[in-house]
N, C-alpha and C. Protein backbone atom coordinates (compact mmCIF):
# COMPACT_ATOMS: atom_id res chain seq x y z
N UNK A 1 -0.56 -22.61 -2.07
CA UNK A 1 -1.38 -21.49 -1.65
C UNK A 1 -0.76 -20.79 -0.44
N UNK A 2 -0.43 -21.36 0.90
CA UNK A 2 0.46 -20.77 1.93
C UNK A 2 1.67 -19.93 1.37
N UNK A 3 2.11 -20.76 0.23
CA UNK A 3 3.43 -19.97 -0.16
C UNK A 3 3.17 -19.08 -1.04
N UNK A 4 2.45 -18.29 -1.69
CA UNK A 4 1.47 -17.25 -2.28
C UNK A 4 1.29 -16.23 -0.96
N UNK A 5 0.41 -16.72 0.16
CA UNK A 5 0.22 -15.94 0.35
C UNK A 5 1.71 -15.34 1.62
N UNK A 6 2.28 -16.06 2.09
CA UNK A 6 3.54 -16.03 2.84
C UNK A 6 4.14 -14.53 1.75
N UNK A 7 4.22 -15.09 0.69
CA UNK A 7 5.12 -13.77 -0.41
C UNK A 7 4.48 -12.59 -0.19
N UNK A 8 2.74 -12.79 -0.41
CA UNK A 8 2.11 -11.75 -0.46
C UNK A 8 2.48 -10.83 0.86
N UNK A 9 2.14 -11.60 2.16
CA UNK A 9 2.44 -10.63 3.80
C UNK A 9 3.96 -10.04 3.57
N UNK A 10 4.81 -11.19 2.64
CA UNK A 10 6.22 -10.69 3.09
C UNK A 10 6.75 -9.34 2.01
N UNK A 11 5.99 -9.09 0.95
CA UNK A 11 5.92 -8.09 0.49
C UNK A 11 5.40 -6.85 0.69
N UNK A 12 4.31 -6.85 1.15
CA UNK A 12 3.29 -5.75 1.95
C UNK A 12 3.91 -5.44 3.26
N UNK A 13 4.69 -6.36 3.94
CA UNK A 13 5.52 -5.91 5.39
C UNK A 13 6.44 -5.02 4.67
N UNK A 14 7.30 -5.49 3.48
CA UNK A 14 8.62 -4.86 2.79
C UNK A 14 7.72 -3.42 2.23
N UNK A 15 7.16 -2.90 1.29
CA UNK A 15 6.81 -2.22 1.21
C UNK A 15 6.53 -1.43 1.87
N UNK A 16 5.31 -1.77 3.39
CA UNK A 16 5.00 -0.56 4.04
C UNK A 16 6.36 -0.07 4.93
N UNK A 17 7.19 -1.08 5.21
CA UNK A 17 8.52 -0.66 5.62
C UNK A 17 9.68 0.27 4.40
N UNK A 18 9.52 0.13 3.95
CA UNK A 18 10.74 0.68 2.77
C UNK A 18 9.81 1.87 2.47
N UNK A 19 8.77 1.92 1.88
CA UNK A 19 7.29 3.29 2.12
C UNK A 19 7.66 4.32 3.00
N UNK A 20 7.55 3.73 4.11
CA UNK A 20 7.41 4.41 5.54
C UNK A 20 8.98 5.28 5.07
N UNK A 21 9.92 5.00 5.26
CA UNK A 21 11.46 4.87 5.04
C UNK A 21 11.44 6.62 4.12
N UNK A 22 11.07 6.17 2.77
CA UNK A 22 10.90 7.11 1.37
C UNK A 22 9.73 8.28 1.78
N UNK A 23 8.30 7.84 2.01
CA UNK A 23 7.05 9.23 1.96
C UNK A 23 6.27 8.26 3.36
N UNK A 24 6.12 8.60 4.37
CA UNK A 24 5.32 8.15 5.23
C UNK A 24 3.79 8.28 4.61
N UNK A 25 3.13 9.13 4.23
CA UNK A 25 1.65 9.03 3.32
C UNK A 25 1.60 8.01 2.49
N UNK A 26 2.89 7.67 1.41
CA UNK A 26 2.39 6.35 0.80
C UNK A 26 2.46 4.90 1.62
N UNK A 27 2.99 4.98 2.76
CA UNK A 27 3.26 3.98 3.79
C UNK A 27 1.85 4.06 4.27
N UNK A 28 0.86 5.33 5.25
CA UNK A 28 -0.30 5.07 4.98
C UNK A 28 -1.30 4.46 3.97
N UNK A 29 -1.23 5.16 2.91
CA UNK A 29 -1.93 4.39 1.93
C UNK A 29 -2.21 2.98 1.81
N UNK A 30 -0.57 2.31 1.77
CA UNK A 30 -0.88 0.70 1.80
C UNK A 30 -1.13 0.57 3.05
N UNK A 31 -1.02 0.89 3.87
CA UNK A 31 -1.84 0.30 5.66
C UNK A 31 -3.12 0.64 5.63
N UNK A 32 -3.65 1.72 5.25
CA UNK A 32 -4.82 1.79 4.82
C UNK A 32 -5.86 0.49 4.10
N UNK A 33 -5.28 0.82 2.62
CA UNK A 33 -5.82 -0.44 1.80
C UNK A 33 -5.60 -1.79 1.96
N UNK A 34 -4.71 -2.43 2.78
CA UNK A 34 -3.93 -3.59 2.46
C UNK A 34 -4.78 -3.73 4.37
N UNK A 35 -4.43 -3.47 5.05
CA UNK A 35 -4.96 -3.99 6.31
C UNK A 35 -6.03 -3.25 6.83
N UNK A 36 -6.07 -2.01 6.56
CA UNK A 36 -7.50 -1.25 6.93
C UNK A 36 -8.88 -2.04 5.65
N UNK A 37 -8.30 -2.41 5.17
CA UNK A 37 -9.36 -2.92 3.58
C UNK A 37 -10.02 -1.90 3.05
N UNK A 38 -9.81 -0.91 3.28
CA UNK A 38 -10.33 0.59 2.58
C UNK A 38 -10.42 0.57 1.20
N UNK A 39 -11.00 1.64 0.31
CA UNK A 39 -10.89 1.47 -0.63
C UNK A 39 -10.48 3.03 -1.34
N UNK A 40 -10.04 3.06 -2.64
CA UNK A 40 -9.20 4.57 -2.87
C UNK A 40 -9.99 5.39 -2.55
N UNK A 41 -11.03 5.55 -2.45
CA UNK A 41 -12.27 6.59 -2.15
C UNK A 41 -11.92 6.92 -0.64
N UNK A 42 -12.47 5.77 -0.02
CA UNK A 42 -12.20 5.51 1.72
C UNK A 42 -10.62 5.73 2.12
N UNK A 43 -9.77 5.82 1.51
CA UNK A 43 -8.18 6.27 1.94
C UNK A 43 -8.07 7.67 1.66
N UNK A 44 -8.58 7.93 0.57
CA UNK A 44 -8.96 9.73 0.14
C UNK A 44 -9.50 10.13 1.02
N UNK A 45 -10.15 10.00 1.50
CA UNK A 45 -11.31 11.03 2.79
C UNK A 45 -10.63 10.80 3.73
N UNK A 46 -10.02 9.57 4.48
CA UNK A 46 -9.49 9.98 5.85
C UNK A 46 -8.06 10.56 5.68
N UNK A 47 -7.43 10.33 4.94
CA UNK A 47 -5.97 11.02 4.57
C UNK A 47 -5.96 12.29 3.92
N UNK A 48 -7.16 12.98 3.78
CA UNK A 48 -7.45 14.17 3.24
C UNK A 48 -6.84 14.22 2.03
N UNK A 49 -6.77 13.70 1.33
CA UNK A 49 -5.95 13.98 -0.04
C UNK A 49 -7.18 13.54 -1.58
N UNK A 50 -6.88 13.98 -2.47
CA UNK A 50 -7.44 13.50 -3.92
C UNK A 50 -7.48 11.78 -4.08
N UNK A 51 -7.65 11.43 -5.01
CA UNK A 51 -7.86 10.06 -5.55
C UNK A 51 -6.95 9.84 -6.07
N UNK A 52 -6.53 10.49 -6.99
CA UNK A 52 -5.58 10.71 -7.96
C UNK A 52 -4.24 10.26 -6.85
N UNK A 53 -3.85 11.31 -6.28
CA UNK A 53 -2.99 10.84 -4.92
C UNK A 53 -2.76 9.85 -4.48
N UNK A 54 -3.55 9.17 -4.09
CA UNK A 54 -3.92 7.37 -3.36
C UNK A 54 -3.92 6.80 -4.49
N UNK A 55 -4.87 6.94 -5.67
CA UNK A 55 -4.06 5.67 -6.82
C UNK A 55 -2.40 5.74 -7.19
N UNK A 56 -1.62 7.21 -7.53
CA UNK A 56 -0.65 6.92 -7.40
C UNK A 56 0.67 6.61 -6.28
N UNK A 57 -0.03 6.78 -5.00
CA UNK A 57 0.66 6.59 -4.31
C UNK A 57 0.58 4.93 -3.45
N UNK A 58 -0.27 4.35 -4.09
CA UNK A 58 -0.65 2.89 -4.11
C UNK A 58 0.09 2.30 -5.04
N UNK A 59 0.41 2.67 -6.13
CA UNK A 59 0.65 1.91 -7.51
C UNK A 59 2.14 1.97 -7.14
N UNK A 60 3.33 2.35 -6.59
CA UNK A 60 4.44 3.11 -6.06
C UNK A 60 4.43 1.81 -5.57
N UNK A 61 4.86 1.17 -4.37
CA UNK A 61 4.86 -0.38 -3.70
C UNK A 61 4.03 -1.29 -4.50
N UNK A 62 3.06 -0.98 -5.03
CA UNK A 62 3.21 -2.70 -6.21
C UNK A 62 3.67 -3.01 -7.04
N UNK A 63 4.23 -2.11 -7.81
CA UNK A 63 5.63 -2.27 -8.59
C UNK A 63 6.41 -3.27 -8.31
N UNK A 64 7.05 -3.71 -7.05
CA UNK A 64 7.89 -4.31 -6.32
C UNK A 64 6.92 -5.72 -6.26
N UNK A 65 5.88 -5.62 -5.73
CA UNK A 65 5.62 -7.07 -5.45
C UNK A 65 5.11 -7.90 -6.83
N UNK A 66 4.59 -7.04 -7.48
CA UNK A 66 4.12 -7.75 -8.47
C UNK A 66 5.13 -8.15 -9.61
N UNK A 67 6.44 -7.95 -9.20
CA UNK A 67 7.36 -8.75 -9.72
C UNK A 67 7.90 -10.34 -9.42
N UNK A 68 7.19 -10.82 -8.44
CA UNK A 68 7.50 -12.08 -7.51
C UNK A 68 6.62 -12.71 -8.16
């Protein structure tokens, strides 16, 4: 279980770093959802953007982890 979730932080660090790097908004997004615990609704309203937006700009970095 530690080593689950060790992958999980060490992926979500890699992502919002490599994110940040590529579109800083999808780097929000996962800081949003992933440590703010927001939800696509709640990342839509403070990032001013659609839904549509935040689901795909969420789905963009889990690609990557959910290969581990």
């Amino acid at each position: 279980m530690k080593r689950a979730r060790r992958a999980l932080a060490n992926c979500t660090n890699a992502a919002v770093g490599t994110t940040d790097l590529v579109d800083p908004r999808k780097s929000q997004v996962v800081e949003l959802r992933v440590f703010g615990g927001l939800n696509v609704e709640e990342t839509a309203e403070v990032l001013k953007v659609s839904l549509d937006t935040v689901v795909r700009d969420w789905s963009w970095p889990r690609l990557g982890c959910s290969a581990g």
